[in-house]
Structure formats: C-alpha cells, structure tokens
N, C-alpha and C. Protein backbone atom coordinates (compact mmCIF):
# COMPACT_ATOMS: atom_id res chain seq x y z
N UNK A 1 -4.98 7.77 -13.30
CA UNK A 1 -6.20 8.37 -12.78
C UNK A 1 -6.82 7.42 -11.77
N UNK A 2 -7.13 8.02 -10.50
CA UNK A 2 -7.82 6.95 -9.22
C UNK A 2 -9.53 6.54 -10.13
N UNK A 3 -9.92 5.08 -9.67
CA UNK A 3 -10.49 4.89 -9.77
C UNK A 3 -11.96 5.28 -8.83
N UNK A 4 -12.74 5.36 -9.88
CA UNK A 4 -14.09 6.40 -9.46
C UNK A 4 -14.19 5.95 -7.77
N UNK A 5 -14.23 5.09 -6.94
CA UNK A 5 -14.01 4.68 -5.81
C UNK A 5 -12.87 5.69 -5.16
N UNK A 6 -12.40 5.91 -5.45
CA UNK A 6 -11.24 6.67 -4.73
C UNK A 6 -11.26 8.00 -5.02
N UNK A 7 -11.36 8.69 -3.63
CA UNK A 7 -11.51 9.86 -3.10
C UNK A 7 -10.20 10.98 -2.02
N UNK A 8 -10.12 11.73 -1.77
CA UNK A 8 -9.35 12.54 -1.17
C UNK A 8 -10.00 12.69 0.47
N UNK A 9 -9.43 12.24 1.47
CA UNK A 9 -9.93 12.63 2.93
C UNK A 9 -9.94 14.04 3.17
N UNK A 10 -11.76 14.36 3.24
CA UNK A 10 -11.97 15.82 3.75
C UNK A 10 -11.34 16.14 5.14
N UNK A 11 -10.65 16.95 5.14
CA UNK A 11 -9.69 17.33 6.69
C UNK A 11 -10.22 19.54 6.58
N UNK A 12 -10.11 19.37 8.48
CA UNK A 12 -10.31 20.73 8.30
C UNK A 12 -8.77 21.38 7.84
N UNK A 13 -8.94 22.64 7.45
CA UNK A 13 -7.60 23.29 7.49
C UNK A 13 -6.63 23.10 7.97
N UNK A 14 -6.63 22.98 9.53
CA UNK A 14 -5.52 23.10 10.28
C UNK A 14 -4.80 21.57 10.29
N UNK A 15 -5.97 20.59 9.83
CA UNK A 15 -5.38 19.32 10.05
C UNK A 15 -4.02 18.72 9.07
N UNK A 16 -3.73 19.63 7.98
CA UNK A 16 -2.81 19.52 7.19
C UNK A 16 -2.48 19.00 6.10
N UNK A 17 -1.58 19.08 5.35
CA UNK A 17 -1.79 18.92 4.08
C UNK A 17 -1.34 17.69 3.71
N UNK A 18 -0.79 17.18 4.88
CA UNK A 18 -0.07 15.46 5.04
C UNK A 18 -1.80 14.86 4.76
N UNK A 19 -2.89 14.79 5.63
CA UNK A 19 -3.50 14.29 5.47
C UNK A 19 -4.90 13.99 4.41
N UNK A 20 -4.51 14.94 3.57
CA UNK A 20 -5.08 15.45 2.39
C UNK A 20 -4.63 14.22 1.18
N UNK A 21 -3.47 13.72 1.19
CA UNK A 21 -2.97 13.38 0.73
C UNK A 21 -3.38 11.47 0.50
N UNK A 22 -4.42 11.10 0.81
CA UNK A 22 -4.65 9.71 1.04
C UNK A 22 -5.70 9.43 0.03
N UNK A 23 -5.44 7.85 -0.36
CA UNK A 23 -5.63 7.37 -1.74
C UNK A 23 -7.11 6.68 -0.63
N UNK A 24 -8.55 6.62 -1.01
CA UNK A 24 -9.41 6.22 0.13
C UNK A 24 -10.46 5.30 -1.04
N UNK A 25 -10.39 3.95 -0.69
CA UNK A 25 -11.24 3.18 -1.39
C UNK A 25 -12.53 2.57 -0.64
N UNK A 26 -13.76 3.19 -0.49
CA UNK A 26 -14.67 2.72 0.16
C UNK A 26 -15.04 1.13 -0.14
N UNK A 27 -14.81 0.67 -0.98
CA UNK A 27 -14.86 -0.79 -1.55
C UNK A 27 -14.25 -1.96 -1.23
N UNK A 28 -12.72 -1.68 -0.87
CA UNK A 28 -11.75 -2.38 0.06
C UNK A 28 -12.75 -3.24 0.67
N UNK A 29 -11.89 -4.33 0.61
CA UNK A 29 -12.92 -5.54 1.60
C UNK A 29 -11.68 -6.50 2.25
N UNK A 30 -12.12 -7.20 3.41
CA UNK A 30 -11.37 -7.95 4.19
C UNK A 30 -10.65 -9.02 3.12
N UNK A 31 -11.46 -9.86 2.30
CA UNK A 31 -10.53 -10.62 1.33
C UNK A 31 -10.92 -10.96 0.15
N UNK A 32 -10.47 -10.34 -0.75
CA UNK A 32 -11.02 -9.77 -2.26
C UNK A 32 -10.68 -11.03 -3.01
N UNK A 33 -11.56 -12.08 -3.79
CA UNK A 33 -11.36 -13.17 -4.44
C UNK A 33 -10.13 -13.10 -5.79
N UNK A 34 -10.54 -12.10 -6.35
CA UNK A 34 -9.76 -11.14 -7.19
C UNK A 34 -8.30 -11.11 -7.42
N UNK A 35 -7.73 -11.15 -6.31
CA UNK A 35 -6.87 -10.67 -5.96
C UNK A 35 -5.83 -12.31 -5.99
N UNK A 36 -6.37 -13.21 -5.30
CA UNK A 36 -5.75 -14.65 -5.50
C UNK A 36 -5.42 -14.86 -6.58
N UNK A 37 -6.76 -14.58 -7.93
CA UNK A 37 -6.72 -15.32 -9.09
C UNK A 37 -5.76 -14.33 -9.65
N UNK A 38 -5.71 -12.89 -9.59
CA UNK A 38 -4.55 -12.21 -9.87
C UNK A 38 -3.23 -12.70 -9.93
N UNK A 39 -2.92 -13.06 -8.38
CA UNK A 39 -1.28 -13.70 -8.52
C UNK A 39 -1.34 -15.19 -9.18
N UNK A 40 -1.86 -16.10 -9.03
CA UNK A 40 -1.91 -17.07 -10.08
C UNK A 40 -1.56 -16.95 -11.67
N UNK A 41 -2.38 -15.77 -11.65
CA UNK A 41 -2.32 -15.38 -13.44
C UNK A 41 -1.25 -14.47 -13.86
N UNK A 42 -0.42 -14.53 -12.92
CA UNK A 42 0.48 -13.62 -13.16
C UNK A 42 2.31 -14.48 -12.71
N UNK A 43 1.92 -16.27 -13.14
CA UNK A 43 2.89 -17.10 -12.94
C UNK A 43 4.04 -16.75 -11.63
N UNK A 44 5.47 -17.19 -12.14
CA UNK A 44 6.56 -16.79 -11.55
C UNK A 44 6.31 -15.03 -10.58
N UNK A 45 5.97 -14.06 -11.58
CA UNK A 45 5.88 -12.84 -10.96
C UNK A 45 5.00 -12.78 -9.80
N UNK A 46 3.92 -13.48 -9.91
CA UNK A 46 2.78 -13.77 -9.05
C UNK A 46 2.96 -14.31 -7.60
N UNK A 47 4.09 -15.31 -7.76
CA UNK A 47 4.34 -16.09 -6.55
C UNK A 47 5.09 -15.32 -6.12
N UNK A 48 5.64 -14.32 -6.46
CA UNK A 48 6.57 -13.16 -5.65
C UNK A 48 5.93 -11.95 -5.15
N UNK A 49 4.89 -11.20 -5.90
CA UNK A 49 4.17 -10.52 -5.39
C UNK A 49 2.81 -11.04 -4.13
N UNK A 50 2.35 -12.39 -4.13
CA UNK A 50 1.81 -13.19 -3.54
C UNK A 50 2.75 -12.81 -1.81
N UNK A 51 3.72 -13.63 -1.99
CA UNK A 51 5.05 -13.55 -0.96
C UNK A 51 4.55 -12.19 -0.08
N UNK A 52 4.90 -10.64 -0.78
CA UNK A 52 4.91 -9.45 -0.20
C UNK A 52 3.63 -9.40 0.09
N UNK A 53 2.62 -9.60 -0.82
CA UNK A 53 1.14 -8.77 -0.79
C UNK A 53 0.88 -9.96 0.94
N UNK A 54 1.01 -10.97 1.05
CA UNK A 54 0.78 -11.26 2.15
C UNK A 54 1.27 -11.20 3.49
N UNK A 55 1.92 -10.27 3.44
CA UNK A 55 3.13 -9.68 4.41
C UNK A 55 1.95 -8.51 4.68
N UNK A 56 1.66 -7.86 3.45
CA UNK A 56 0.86 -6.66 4.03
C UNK A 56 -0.27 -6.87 4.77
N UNK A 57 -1.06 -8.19 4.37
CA UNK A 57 -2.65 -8.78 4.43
C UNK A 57 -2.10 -9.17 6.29
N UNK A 58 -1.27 -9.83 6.57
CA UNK A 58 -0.61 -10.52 8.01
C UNK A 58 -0.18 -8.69 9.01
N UNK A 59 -0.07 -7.80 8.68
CA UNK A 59 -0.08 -6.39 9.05
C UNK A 59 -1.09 -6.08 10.52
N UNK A 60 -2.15 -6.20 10.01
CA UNK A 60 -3.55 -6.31 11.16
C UNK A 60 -4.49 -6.19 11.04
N UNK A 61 -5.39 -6.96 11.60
CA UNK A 61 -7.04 -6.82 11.53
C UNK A 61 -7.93 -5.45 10.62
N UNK A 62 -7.41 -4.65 10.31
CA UNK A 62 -7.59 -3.78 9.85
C UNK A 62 -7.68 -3.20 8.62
N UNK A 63 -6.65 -4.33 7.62
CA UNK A 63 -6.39 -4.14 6.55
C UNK A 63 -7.39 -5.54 5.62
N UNK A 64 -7.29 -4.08 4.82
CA UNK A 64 -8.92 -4.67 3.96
C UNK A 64 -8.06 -4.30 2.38
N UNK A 65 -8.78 -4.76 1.09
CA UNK A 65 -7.83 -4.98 0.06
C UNK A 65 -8.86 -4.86 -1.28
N UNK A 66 -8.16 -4.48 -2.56
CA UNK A 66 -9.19 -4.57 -3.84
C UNK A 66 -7.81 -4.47 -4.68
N UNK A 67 -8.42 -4.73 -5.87
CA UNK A 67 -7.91 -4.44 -7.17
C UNK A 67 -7.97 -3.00 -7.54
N UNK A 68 -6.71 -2.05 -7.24
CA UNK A 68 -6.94 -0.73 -7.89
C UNK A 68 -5.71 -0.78 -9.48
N UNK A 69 -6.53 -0.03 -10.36
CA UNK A 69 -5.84 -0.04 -11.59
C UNK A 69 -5.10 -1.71 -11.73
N UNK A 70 -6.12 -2.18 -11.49
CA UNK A 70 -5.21 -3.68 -11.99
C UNK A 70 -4.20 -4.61 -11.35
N UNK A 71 -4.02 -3.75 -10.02
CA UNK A 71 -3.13 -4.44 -9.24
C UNK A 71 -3.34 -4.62 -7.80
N UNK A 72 -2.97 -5.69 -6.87
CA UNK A 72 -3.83 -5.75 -5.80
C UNK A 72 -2.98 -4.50 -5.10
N UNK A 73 -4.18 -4.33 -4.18
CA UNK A 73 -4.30 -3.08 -3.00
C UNK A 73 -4.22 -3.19 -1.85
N UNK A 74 -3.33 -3.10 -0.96
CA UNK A 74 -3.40 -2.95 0.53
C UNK A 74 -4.21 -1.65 1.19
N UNK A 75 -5.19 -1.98 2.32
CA UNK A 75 -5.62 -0.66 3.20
C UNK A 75 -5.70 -1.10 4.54
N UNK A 76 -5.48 0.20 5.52
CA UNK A 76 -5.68 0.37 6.73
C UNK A 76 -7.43 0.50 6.05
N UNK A 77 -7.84 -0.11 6.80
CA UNK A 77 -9.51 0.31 6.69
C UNK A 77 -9.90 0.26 5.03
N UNK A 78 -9.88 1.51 4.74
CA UNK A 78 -10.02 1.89 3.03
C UNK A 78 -9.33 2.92 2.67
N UNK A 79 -8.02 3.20 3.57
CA UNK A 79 -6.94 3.95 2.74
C UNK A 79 -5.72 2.91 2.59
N UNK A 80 -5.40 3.54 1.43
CA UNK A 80 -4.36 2.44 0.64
C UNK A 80 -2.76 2.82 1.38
N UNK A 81 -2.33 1.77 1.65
CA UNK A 81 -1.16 2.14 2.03
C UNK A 81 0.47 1.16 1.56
N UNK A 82 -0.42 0.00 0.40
CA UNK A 82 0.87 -0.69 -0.51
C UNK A 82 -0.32 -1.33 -1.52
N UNK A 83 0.88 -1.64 -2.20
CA UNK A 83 0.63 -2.50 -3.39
C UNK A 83 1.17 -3.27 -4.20
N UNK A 84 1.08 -4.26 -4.51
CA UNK A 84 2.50 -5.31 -5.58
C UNK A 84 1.49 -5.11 -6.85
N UNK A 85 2.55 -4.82 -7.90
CA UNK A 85 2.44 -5.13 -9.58
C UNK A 85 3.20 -6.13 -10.05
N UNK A 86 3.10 -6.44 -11.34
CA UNK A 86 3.93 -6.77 -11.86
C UNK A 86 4.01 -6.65 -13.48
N UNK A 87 5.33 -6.53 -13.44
CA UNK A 87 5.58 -6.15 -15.48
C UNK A 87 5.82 -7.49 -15.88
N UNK A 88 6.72 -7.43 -17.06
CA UNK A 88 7.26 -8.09 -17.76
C UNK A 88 8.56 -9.00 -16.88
N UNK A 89 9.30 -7.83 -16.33
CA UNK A 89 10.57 -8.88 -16.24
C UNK A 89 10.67 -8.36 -14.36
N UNK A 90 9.73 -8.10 -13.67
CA UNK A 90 9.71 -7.64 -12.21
C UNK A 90 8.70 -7.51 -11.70
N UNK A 91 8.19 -7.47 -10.41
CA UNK A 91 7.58 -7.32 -9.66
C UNK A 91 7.56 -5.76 -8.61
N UNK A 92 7.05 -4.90 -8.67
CA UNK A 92 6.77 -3.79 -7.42
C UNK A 92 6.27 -3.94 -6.43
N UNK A 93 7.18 -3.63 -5.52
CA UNK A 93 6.16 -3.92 -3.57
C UNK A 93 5.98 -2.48 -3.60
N UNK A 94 5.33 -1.90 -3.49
CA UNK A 94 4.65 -0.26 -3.63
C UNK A 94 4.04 0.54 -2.23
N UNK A 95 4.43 1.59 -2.37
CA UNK A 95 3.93 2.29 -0.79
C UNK A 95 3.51 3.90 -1.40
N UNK A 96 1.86 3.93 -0.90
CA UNK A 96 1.20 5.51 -1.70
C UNK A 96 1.89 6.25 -0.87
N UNK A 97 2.39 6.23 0.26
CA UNK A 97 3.10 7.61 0.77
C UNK A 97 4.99 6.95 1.17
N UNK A 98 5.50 6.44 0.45
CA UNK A 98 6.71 5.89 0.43
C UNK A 98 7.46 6.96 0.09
N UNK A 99 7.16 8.13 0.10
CA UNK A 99 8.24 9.08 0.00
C UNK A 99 8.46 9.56 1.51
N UNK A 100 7.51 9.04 2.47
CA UNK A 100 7.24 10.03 3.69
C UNK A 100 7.66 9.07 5.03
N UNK A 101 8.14 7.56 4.38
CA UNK A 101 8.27 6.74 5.31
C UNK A 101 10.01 6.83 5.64
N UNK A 102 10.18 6.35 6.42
CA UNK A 102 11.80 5.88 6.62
C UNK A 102 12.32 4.45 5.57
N UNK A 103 13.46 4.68 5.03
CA UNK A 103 14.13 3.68 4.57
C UNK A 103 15.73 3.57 4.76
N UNK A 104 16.14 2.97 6.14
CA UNK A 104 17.55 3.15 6.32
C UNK A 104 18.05 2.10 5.19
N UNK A 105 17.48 0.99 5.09
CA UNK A 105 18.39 -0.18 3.99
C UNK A 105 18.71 0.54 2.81
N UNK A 106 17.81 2.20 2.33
CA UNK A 106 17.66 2.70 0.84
C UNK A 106 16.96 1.13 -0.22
N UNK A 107 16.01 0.92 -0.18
CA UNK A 107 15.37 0.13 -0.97
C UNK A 107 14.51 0.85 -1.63
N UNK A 108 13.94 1.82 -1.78
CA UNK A 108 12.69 2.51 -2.34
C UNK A 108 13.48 3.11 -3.54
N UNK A 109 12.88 3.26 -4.29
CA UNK A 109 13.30 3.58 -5.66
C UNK A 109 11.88 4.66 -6.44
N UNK A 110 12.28 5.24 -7.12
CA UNK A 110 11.13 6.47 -7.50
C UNK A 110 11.56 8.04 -7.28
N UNK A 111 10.82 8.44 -7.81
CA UNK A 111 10.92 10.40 -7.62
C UNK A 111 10.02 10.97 -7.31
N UNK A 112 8.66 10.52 -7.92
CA UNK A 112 7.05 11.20 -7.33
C UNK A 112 7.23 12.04 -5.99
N UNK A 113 6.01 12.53 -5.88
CA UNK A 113 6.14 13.39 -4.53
C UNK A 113 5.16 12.71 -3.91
N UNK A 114 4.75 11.67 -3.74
CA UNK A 114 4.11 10.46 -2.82
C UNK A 114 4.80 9.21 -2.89
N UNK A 115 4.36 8.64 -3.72
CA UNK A 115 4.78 6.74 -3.82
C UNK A 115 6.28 6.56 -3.96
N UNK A 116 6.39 5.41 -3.72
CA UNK A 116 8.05 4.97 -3.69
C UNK A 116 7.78 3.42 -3.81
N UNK A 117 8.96 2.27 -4.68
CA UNK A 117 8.10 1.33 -4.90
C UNK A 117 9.81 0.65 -4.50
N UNK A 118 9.54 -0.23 -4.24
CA UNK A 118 11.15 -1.56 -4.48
C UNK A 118 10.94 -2.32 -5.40
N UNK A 119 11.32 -2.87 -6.56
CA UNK A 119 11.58 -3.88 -7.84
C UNK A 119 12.29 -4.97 -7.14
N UNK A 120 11.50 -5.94 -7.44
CA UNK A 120 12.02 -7.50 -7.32
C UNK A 120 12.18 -8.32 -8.39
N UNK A 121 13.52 -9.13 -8.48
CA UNK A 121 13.23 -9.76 -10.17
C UNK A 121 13.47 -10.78 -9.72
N UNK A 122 12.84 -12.00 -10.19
CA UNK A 122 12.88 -13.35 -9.99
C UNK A 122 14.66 -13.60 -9.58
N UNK A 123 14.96 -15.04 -9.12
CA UNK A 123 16.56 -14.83 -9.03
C UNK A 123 17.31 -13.97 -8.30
N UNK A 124 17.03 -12.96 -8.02
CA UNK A 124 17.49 -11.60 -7.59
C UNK A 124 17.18 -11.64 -5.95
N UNK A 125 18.09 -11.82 -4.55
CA UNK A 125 17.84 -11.66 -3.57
C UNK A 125 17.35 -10.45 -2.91
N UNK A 126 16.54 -10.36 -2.27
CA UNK A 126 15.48 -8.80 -1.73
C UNK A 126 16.21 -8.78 -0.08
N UNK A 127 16.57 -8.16 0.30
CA UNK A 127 16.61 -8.18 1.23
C UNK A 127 15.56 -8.01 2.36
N UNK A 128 15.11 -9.16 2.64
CA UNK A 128 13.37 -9.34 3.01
C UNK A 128 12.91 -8.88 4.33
N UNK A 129 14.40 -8.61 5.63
CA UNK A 129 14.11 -8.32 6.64
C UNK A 129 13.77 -6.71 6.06
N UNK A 130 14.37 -5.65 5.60
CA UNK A 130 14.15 -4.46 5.40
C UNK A 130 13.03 -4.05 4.63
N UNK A 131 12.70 -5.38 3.33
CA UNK A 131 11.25 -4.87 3.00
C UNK A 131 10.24 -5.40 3.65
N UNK A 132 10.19 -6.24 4.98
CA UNK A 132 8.95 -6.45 5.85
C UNK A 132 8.75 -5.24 6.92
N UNK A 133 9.99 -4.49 6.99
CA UNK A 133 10.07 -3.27 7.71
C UNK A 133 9.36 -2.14 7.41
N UNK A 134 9.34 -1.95 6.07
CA UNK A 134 9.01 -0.94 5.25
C UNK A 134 7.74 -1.16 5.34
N UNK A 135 7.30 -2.54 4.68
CA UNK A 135 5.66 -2.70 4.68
C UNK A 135 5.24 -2.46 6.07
N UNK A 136 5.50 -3.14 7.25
CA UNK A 136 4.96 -2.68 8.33
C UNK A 136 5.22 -1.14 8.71
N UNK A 137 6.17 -0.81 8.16
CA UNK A 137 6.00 1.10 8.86
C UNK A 137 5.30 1.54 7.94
N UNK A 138 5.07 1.31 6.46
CA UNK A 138 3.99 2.25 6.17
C UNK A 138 2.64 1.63 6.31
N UNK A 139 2.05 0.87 7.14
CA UNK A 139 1.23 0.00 7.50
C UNK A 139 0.79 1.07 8.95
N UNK A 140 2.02 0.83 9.98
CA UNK A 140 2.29 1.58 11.12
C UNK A 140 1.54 3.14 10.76
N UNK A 141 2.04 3.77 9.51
CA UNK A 141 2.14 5.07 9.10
C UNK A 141 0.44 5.64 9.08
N UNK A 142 0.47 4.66 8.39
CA UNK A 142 -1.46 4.36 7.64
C UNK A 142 -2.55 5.06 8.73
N UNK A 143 -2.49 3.68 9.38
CA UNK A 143 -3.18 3.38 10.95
C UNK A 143 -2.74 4.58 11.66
N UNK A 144 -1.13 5.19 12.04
CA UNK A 144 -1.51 6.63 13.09
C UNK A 144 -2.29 7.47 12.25
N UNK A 145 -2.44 8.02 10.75
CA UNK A 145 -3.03 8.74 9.98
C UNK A 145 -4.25 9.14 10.22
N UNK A 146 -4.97 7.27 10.28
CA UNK A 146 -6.27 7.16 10.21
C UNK A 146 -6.96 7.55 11.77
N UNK A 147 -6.12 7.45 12.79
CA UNK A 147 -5.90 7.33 14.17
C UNK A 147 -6.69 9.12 14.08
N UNK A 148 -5.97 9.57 13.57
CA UNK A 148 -5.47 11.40 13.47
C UNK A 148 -6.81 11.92 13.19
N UNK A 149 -7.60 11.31 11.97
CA UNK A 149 -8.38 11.69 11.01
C UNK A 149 -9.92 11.22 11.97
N UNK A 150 -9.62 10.35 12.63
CA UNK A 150 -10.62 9.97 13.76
C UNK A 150 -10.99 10.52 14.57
N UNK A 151 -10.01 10.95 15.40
CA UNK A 151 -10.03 11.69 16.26
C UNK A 151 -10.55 13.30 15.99
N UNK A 152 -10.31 13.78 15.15
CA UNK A 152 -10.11 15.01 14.54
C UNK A 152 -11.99 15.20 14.17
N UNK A 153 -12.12 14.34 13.65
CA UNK A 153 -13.56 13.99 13.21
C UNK A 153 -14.43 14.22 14.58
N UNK A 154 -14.34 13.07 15.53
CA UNK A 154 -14.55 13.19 16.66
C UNK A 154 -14.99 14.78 17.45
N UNK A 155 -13.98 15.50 17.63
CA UNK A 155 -13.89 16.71 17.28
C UNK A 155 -15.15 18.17 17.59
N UNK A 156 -15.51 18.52 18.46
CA UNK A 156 -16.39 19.42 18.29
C UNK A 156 -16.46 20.68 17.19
C-alpha cells in the first residue's frame, strides 16, 4: 500500500493511461538524512545498494529522494522512478515503471504490470555497465513523463 504521501498524477483523458500510472511523493527532498543511515544499517547489503542508489542520486539535478515503505526512493522531482532494498541474502535495484523501459542485457526480473527489479548478491558480478543503463533510462523515462505532464498542464 503507497504511503499516505503518495498519490496518482491527475491527467486529462486524452493524456493517457501511461501517465496515470506514477508513484508521486510530494515529500521527496534533494538529500534525505534517512536514507545514509539506512545503508549503513543495512551492513554488506548496504554498501551495495549505497553503490546503485548513488548512480540514481548522480542522474540529475532533479532527482530528489525519501524513504518509501522502508526503502530508499529515487525521484525525477517527486515521481519515483527507482529504488534499492534489501533482504536477507540480496539486494534490489528497482524501477516503478521497469516493465515499460528497454532491457537489451535482460537484467530485470519480475511479472507485475509496472515494476521490474535486478537482484544483486554480494560476491555475485552485476553487470554494471547495463544496470547504469537501465537506471539512467528509467531516469531518462521519468523526466520525458514529467516533461509531458508539464506541458499538458500548461495547456489551455
């Protein structure tokens, strides 16, 4: 369940059902304290999700960040567009519309009809050029979205 912060982007009709579809955290902030002490406390797994989550934060001026459900949050602005977890024995680099992005390497893993996530396990080589790809195209993805939703707004 989204946290009470998170809302659905009002779009007119015609603007589509792609854009209906966005996870929107008005709370997101440029650099969430939270979020450090997170990967710390989260040892070995931490310094790996640390690794990605700052791949997303290095993305652009634009991306602002929180703790949703417990795990840090990437946003274009205040729509979410990744996220790293971590379990027990792995780490998730996470994308809310990773079903809709390109993945020629096939790294995304999942079935949902939005998110798509890649598993990293300590030891285990990632192939890092293809998941800095991924994070920046659904980064890329985010930003034309928000681009769309602007404009549209704009709008007479």
């Amino acid at each position: 369940m989204p946290s009470p912060d998170a809302f659905p982007v009002a779009t007119a009709p015609h603007a589509g059902a792609r854009l209906n579809r966005l996870m929107r955290f008005p709370s997101a902030q440029l650099r969430d304290p939270a979020i450090d002490a997170w990967m710390r406390a989260h040892g070995e797994l931490g310094a790996i999700a640390q690794r990605w989550f700052d791949t997303m934060r290095a993305c652009g001026a634009d991306v602002r960040e929180l703790l949703h459900d417990g795990h840090p949050t990437a946003c274009v602005g205040d729509a979410a567009f990744g996220y790293v977890n971590a379990f027990r024995a792995h780490v998730n680099v996470g994308f809310f519309r990773g079903a809709e992005i390109a993945d020629p390497a096939g790294l995304l893993e999942g079935t949902g009809k939005f998110m798509r996530h890649v598993k990293l396990r300590p030891g285990q080589d990632a192939d890092a050029q293809a998941l800095r790809a991924l994070i920046r195209t659904a980064y890329a993805d985010m930003r034309a979205t928000m681009e769309v939703i602007e404009t549209k707004a704009s709008l007479p």
